[in-house]
N, C-alpha and C. Protein backbone atom coordinates (compact mmCIF):
# COMPACT_ATOMS: atom_id res chain seq x y z
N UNK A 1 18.40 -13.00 -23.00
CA UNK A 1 17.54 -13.53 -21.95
C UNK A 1 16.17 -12.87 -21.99
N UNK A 2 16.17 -11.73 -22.21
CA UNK A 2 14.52 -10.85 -21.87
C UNK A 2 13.89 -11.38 -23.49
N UNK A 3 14.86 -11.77 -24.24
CA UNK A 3 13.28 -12.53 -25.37
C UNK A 3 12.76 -13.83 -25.15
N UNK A 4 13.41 -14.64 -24.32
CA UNK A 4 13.13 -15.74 -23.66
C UNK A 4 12.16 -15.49 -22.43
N UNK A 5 12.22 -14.44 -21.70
CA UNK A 5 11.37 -14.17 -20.45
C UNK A 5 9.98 -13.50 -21.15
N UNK A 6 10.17 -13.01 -22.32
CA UNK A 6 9.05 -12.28 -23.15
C UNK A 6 8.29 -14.03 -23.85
N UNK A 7 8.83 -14.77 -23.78
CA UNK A 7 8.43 -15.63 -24.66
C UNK A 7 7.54 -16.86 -23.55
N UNK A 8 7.67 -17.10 -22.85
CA UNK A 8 7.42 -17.66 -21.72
C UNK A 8 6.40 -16.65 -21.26
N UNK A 9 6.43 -15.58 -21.18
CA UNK A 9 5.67 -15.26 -20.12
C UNK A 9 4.33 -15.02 -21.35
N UNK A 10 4.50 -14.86 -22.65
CA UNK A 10 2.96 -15.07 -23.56
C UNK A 10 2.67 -16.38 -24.22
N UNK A 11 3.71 -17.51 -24.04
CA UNK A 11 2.90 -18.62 -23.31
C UNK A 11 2.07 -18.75 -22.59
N UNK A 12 2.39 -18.21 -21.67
CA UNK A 12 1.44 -18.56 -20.53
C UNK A 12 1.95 -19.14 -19.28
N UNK A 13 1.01 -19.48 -18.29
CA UNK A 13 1.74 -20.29 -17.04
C UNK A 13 2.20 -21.46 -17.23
N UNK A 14 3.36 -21.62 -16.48
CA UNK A 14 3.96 -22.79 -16.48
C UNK A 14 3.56 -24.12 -15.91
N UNK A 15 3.48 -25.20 -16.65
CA UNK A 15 2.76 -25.85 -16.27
C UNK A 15 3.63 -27.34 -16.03
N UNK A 16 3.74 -28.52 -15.77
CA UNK A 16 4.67 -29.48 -15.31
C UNK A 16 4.97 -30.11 -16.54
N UNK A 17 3.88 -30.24 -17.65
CA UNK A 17 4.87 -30.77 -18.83
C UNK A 17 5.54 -29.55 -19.74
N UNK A 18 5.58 -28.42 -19.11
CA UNK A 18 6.33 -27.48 -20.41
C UNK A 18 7.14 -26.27 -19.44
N UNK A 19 7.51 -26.96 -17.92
CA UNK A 19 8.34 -26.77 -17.32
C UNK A 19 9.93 -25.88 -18.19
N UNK A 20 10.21 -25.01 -17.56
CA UNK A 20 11.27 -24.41 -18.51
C UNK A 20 12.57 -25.42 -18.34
N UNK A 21 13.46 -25.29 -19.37
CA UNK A 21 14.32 -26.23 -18.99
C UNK A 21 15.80 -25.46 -18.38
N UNK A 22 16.73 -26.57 -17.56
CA UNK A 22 17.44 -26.19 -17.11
C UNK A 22 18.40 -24.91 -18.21
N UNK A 23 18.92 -25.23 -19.35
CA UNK A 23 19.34 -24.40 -20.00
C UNK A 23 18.65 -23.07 -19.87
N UNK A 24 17.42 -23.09 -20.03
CA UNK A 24 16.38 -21.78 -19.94
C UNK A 24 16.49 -20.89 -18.36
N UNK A 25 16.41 -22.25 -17.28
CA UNK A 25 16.85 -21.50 -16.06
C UNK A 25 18.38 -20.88 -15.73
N UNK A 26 18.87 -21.54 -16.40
CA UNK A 26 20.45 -20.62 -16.14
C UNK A 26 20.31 -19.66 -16.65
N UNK A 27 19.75 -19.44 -17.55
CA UNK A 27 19.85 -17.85 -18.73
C UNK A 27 19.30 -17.03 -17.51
N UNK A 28 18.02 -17.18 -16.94
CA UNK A 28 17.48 -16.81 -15.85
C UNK A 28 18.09 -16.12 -15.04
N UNK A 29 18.78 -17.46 -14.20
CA UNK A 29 19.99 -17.30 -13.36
C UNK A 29 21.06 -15.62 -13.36
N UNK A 30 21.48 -15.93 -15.00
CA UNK A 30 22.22 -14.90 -15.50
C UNK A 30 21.88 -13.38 -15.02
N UNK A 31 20.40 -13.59 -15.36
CA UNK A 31 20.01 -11.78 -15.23
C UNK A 31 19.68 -11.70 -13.49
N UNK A 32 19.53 -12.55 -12.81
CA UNK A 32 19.36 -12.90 -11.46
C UNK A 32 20.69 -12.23 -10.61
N UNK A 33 22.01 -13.05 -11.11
CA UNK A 33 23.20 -12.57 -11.03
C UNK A 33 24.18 -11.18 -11.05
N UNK A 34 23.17 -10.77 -12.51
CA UNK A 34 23.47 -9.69 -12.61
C UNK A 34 23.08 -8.43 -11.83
N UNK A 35 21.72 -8.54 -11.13
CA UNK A 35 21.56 -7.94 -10.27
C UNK A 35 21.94 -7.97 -8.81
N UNK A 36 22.35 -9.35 -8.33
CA UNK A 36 22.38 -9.55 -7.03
C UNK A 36 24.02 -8.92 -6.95
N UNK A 37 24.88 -9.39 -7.86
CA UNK A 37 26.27 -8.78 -8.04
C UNK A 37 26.25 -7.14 -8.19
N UNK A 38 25.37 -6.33 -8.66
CA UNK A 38 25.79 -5.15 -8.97
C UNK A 38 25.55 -4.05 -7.78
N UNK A 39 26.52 -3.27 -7.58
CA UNK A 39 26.97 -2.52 -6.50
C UNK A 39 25.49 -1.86 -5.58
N UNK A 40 24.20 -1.65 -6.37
CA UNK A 40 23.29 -0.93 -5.87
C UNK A 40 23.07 -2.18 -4.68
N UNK A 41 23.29 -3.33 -5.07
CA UNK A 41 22.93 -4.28 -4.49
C UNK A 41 24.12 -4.88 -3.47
N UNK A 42 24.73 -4.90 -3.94
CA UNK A 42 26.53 -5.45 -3.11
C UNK A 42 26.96 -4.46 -1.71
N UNK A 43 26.33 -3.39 -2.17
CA UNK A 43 26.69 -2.23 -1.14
C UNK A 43 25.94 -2.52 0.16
N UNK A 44 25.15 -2.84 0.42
CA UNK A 44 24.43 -3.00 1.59
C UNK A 44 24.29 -4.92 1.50
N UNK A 45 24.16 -5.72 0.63
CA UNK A 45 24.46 -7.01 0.97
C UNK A 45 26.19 -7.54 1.31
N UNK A 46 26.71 -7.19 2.52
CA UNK A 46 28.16 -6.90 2.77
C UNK A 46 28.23 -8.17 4.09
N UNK A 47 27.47 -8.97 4.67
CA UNK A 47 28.23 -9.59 5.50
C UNK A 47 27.97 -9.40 6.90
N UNK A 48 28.84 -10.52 7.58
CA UNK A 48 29.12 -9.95 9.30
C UNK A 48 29.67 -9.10 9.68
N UNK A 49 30.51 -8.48 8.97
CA UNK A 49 31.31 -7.19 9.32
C UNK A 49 30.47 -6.01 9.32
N UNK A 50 29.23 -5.90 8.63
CA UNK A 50 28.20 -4.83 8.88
C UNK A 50 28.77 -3.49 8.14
N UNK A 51 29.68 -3.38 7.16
CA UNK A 51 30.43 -2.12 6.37
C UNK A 51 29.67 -2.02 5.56
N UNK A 52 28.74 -1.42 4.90
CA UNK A 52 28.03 -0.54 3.92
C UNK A 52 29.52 0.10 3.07
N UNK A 53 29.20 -0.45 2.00
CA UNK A 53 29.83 -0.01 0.82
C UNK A 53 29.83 1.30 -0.16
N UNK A 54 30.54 2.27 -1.12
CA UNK A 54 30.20 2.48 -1.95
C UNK A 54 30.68 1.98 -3.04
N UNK A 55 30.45 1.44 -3.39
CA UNK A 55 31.40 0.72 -4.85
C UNK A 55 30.77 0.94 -5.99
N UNK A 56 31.46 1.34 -7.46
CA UNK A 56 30.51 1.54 -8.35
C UNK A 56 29.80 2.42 -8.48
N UNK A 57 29.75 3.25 -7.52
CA UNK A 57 28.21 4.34 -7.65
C UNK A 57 28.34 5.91 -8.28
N UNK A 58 29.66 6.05 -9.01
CA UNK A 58 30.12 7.34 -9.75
C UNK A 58 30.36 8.22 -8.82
N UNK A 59 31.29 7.75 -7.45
CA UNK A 59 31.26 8.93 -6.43
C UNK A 59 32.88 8.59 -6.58
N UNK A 60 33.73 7.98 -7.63
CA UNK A 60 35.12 8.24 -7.80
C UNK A 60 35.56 6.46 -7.55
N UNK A 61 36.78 6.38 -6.84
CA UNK A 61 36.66 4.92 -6.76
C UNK A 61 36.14 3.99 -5.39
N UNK A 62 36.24 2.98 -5.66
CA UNK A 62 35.27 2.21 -5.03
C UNK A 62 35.86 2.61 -3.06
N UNK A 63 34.82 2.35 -2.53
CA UNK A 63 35.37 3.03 -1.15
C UNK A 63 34.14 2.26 -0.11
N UNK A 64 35.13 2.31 1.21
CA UNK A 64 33.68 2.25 2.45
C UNK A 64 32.74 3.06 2.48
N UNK A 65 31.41 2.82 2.56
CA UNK A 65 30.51 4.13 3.26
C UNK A 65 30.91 5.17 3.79
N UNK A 66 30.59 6.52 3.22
CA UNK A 66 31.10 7.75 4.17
C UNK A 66 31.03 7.48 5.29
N UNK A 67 31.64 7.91 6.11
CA UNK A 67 31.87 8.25 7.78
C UNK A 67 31.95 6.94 8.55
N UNK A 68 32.52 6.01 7.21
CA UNK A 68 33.07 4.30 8.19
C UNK A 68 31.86 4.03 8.78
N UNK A 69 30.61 4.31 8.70
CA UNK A 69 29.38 3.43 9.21
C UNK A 69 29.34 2.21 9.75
N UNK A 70 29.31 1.21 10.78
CA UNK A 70 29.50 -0.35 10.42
C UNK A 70 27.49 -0.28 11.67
N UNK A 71 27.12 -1.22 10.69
CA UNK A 71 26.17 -1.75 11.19
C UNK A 71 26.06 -2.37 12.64
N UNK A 72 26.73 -2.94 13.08
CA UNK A 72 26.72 -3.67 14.45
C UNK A 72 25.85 -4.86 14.17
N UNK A 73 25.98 -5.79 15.19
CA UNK A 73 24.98 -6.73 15.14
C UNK A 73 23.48 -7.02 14.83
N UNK A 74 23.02 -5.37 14.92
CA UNK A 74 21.60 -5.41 14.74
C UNK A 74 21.03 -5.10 13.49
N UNK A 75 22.03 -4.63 12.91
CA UNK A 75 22.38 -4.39 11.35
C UNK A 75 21.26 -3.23 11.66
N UNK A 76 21.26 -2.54 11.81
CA UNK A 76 20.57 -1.19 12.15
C UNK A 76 21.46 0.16 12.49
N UNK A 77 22.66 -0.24 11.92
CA UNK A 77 23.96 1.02 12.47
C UNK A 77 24.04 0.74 13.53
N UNK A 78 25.67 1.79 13.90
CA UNK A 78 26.05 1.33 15.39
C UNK A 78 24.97 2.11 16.24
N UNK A 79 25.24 1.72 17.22
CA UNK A 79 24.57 2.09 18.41
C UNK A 79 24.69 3.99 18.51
N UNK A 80 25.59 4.47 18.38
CA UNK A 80 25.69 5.89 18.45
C UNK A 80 25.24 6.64 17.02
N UNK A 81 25.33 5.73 16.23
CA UNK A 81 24.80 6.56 14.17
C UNK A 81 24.18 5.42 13.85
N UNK A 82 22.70 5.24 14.17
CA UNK A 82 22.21 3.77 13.36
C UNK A 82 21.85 4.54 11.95
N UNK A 83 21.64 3.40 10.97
CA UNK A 83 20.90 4.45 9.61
C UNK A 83 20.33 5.50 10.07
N UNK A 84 19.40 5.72 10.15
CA UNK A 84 18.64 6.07 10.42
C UNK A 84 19.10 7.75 10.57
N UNK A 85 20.13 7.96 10.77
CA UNK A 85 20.64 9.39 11.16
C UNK A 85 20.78 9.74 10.21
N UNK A 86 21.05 9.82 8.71
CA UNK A 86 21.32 9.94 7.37
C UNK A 86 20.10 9.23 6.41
N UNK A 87 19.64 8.24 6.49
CA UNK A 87 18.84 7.23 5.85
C UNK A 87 17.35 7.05 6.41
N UNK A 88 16.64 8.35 5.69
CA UNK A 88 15.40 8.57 6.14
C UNK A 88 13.98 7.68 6.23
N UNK A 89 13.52 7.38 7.12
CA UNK A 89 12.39 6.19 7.12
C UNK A 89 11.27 7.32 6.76
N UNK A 90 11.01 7.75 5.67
CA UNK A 90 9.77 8.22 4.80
C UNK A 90 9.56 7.98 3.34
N UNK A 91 8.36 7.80 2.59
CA UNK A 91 8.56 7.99 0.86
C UNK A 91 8.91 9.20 0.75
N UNK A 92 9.89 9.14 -0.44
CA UNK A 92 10.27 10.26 -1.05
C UNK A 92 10.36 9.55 -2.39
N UNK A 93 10.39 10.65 -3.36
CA UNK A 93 10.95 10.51 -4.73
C UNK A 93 12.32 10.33 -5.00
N UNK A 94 13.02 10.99 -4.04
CA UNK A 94 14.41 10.42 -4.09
C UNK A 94 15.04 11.40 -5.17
N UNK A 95 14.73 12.69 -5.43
CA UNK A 95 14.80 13.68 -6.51
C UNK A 95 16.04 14.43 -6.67
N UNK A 96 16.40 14.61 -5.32
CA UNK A 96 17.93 15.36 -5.61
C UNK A 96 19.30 14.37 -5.13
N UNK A 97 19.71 15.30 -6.13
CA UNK A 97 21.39 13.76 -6.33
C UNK A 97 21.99 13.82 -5.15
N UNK A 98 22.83 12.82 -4.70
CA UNK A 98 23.42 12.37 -3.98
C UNK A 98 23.08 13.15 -2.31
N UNK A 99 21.39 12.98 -2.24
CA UNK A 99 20.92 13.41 -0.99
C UNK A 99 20.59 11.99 -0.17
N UNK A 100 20.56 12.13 1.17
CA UNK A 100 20.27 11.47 1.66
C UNK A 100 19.01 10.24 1.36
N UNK A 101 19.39 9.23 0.96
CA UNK A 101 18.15 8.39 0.36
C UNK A 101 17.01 8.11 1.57
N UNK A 102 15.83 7.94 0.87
CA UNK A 102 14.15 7.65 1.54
C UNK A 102 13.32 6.98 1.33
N UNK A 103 13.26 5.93 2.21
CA UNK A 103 12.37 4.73 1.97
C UNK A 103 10.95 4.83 3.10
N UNK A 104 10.14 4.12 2.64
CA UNK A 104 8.79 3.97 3.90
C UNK A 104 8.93 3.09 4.87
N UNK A 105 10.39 2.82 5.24
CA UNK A 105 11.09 1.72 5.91
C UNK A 105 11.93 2.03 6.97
N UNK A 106 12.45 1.42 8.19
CA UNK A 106 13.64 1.81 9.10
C UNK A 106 14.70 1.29 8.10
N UNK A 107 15.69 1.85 8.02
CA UNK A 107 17.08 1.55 7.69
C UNK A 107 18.00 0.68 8.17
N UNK A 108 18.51 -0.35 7.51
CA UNK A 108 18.72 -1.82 8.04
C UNK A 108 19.75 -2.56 6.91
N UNK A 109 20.89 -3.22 7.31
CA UNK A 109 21.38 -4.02 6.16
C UNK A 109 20.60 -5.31 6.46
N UNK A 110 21.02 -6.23 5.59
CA UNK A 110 20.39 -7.70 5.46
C UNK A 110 21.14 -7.89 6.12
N UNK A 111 20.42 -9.44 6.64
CA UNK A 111 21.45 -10.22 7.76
C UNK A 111 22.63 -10.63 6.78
N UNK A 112 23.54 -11.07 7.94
CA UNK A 112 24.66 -11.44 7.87
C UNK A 112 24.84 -12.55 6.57
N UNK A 113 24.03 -13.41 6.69
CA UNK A 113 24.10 -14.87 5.66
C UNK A 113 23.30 -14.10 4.22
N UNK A 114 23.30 -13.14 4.10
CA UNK A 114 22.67 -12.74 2.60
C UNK A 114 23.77 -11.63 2.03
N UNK A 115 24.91 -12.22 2.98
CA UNK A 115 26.16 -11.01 1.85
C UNK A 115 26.47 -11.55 0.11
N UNK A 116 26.54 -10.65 -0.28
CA UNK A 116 26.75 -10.88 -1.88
C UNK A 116 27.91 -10.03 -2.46
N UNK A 117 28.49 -9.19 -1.44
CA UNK A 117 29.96 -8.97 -1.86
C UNK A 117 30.70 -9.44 -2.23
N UNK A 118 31.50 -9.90 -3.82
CA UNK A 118 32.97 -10.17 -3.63
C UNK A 118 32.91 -11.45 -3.63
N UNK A 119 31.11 -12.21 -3.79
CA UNK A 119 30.92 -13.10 -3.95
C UNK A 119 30.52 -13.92 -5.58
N UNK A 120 30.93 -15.35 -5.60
CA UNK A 120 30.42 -15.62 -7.25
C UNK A 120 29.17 -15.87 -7.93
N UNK A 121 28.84 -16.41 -8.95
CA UNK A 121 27.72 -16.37 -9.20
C UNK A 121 27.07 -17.91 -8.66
N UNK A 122 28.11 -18.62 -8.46
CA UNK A 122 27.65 -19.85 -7.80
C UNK A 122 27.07 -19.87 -6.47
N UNK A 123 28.64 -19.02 -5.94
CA UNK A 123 28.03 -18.89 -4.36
C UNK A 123 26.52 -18.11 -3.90
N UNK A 124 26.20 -17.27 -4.94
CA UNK A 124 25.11 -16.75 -4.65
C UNK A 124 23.81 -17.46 -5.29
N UNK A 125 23.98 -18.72 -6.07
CA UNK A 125 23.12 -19.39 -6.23
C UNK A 125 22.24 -20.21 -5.30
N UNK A 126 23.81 -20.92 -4.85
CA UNK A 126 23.47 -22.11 -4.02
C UNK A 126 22.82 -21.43 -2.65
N UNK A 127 23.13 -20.25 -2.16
CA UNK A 127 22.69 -19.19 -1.34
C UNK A 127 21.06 -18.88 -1.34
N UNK A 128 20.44 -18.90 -2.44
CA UNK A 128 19.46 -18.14 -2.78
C UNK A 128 18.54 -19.42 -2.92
N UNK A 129 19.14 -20.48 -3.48
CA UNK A 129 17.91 -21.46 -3.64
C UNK A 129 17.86 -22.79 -2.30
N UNK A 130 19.03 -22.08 -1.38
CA UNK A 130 18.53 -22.64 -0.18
C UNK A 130 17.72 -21.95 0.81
N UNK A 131 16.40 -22.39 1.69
CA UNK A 131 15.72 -21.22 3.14
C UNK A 131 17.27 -21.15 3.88
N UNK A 132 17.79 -22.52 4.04
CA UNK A 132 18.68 -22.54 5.13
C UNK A 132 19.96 -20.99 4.95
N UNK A 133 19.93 -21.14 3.98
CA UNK A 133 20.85 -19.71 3.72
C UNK A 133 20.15 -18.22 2.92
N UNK A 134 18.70 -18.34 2.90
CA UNK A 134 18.27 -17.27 2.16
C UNK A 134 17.44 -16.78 2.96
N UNK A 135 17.42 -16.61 4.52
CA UNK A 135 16.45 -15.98 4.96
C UNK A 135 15.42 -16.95 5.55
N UNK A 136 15.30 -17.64 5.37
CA UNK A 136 14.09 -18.50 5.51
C UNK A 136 13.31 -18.61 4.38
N UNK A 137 13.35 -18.37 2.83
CA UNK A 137 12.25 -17.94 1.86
C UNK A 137 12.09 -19.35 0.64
N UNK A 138 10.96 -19.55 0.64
CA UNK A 138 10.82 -20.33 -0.20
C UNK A 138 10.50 -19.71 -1.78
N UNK A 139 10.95 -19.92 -2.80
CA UNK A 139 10.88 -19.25 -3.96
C UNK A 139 9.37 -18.08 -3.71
N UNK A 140 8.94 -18.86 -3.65
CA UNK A 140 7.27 -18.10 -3.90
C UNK A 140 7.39 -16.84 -3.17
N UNK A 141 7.65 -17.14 -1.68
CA UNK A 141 8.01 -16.34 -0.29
C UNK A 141 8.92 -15.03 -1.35
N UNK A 142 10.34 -15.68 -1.72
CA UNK A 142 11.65 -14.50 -2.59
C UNK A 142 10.86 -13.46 -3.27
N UNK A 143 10.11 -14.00 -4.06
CA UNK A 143 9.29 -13.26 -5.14
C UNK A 143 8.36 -12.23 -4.75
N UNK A 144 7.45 -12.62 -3.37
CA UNK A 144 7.14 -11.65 -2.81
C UNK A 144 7.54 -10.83 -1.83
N UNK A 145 8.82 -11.16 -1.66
CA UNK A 145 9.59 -9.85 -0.85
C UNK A 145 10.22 -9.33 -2.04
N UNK A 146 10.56 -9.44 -3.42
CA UNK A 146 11.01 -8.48 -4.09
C UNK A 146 9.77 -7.42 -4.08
N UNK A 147 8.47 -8.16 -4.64
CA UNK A 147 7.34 -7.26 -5.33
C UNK A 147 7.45 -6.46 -3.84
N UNK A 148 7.14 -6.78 -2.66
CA UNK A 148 6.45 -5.78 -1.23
C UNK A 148 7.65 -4.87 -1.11
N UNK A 149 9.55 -5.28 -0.78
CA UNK A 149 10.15 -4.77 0.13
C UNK A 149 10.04 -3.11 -0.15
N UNK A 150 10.13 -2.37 0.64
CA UNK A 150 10.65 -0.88 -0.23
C UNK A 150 11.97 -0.79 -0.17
N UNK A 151 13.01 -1.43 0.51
CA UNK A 151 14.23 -1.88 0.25
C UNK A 151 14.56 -1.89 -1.14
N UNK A 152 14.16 -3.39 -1.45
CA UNK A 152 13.85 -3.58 -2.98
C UNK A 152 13.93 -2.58 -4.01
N UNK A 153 12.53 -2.02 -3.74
CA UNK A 153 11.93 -1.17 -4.63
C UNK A 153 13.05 -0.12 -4.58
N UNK A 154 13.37 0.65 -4.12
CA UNK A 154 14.06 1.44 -3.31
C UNK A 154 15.61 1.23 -4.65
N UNK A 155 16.04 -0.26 -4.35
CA UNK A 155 17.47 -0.68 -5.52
C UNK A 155 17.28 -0.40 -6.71
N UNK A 156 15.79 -0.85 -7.14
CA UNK A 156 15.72 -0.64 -8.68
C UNK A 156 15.27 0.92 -8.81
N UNK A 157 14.63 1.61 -8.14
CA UNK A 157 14.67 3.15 -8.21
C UNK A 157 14.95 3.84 -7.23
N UNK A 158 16.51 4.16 -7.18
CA UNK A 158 17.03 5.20 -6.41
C UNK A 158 16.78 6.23 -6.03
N UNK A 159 16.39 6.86 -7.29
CA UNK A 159 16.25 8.32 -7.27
C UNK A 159 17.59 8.73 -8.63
N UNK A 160 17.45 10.09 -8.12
CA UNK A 160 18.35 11.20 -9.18
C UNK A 160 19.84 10.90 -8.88
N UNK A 161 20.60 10.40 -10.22
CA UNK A 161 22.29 10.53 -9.88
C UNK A 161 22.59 9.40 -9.82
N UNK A 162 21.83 8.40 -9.76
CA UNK A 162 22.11 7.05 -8.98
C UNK A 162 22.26 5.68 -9.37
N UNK A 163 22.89 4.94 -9.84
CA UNK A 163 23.02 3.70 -10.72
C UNK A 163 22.21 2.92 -10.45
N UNK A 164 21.50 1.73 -11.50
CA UNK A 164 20.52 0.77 -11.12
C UNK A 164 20.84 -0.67 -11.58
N UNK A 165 20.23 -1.54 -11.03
CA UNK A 165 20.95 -3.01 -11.55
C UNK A 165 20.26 -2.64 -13.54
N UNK A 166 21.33 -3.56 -13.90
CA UNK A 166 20.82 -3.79 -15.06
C UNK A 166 19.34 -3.89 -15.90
N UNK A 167 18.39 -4.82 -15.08
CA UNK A 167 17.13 -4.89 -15.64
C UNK A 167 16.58 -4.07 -14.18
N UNK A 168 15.35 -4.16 -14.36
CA UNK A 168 14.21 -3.61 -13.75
C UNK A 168 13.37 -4.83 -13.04
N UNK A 169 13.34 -3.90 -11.73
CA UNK A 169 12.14 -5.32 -10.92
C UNK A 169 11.12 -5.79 -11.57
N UNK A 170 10.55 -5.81 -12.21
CA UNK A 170 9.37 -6.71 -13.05
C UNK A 170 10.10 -7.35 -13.61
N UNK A 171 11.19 -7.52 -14.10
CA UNK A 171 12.20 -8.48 -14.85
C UNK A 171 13.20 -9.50 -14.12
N UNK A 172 13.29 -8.89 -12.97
CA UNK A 172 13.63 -9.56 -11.90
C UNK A 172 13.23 -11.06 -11.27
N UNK A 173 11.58 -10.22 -11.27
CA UNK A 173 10.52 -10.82 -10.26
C UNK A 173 10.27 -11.98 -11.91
N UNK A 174 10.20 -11.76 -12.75
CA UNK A 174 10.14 -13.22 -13.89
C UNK A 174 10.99 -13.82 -13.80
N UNK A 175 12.51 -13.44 -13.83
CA UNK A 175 13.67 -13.52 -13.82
C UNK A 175 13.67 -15.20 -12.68
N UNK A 176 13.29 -14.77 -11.38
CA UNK A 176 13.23 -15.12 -10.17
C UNK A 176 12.28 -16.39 -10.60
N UNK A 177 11.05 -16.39 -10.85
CA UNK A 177 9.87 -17.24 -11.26
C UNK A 177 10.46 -18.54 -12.00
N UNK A 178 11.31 -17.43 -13.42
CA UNK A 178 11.38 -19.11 -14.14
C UNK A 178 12.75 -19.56 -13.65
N UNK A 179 13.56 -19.00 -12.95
CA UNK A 179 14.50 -20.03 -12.36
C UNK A 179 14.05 -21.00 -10.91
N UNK A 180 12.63 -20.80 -10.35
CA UNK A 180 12.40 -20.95 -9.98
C UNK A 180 11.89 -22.77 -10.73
N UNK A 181 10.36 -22.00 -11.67
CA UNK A 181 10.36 -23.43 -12.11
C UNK A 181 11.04 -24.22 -12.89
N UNK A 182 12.13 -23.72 -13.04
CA UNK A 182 13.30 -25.13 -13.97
C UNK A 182 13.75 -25.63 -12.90
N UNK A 183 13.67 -25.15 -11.50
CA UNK A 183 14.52 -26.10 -10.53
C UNK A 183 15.12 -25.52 -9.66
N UNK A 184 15.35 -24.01 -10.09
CA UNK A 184 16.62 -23.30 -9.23
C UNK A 184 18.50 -23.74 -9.75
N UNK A 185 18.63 -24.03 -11.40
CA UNK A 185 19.41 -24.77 -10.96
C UNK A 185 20.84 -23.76 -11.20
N UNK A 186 21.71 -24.22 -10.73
CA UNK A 186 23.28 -23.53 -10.49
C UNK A 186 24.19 -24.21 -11.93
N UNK A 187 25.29 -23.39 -12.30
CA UNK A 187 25.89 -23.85 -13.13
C UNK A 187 26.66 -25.49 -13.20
N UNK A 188 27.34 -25.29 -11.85
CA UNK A 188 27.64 -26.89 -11.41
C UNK A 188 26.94 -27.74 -10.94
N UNK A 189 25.65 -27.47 -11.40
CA UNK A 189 24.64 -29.07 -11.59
C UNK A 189 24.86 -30.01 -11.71
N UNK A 190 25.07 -31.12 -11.66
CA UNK A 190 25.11 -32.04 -12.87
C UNK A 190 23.96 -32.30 -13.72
């Protein structure tokens, strides 16, 4: 896929007759998948139940968040431990292992309708290339909450100790683009 995203992107912009094609957007799709599925990402995209995950993250086997955390409705932690008590709203480098992580952000899971736990690559298609289920975001909108969030930013660089999706946000954010202009499309297309 990344010699296809290398190849396209020194083309040039995409334009309506050299539109990528659906085959090209699934490949897309693929590395799309691969990140939205992988635990840096799955762990905090968890649902109505508001459980912060660790899964995957080399801390032994897969498990709830230390100290049973559940978000509550406001997805801001419960009312007595919101993030925020562990999950520092400052930049940091994020330098020592398995310390409390630091963003320039309050500490927050995604809403409820952007869980990606345990979920497939379909379901998180049809998810992502609808507003009605993605937040409200129209592709263009997606693309620039990857480039701004420090959330985001935050997944693809952890810090020290810490697993990362497969590619890297600039690969993402293309990733995102040309499945964007082939259509958005899902494997069970017709």
């Amino acid at each position: 896929m990344r010699g296809l995203v290398l190849a396209v992107l020194i083309a040039g912009p995409v334009t309506a007759q050299d539109a990528p094609t659906k085959a090209q957007g699934l490949a897309a799709w693929d590395d799309i998948y691969a990140v939205t599925s992988h635990p840096r990402c799955t762990n905090c995209h968890v649902g109505a139940g508001g459980i912060p995950m660790w899964n995957g993250l080399t801390y032994g086997a897969d498990a709830v968040h230390g100290m049973r955390v559940q978000a509550g409705e406001n997805r801001v932690g419960a009312e007595t431990m919101p993030c925020r008590t562990c999950h520092i709203g400052v930049a940091s480098a994020n330098a020592i292992p398995h310390a409390p992580p630091m963003i320039d952000d309050a500490w927050r899971l995604p809403p409820p309708e952007l869980a990606w736990l345990d979920k497939s690559s379909e379901d998180i298609c049809e998810q992502l290339r609808d507003p009605e289920t993605n937040d409200g975001f129209t592709m263009d909108e997606l693309a620039t909450h990857l480039e701004t969030s420090a959330f985001v930013a935050w997944g693809f660089d952890p810090g020290a100790g810490r697993s990362v999706p497969p590619i890297g946000l600039d690969e993402m954010v293309v990733a995102l683009n040309l499945w964007a202009a082939a259509g958005t499309p899902c494997a069970s297309d017709p």
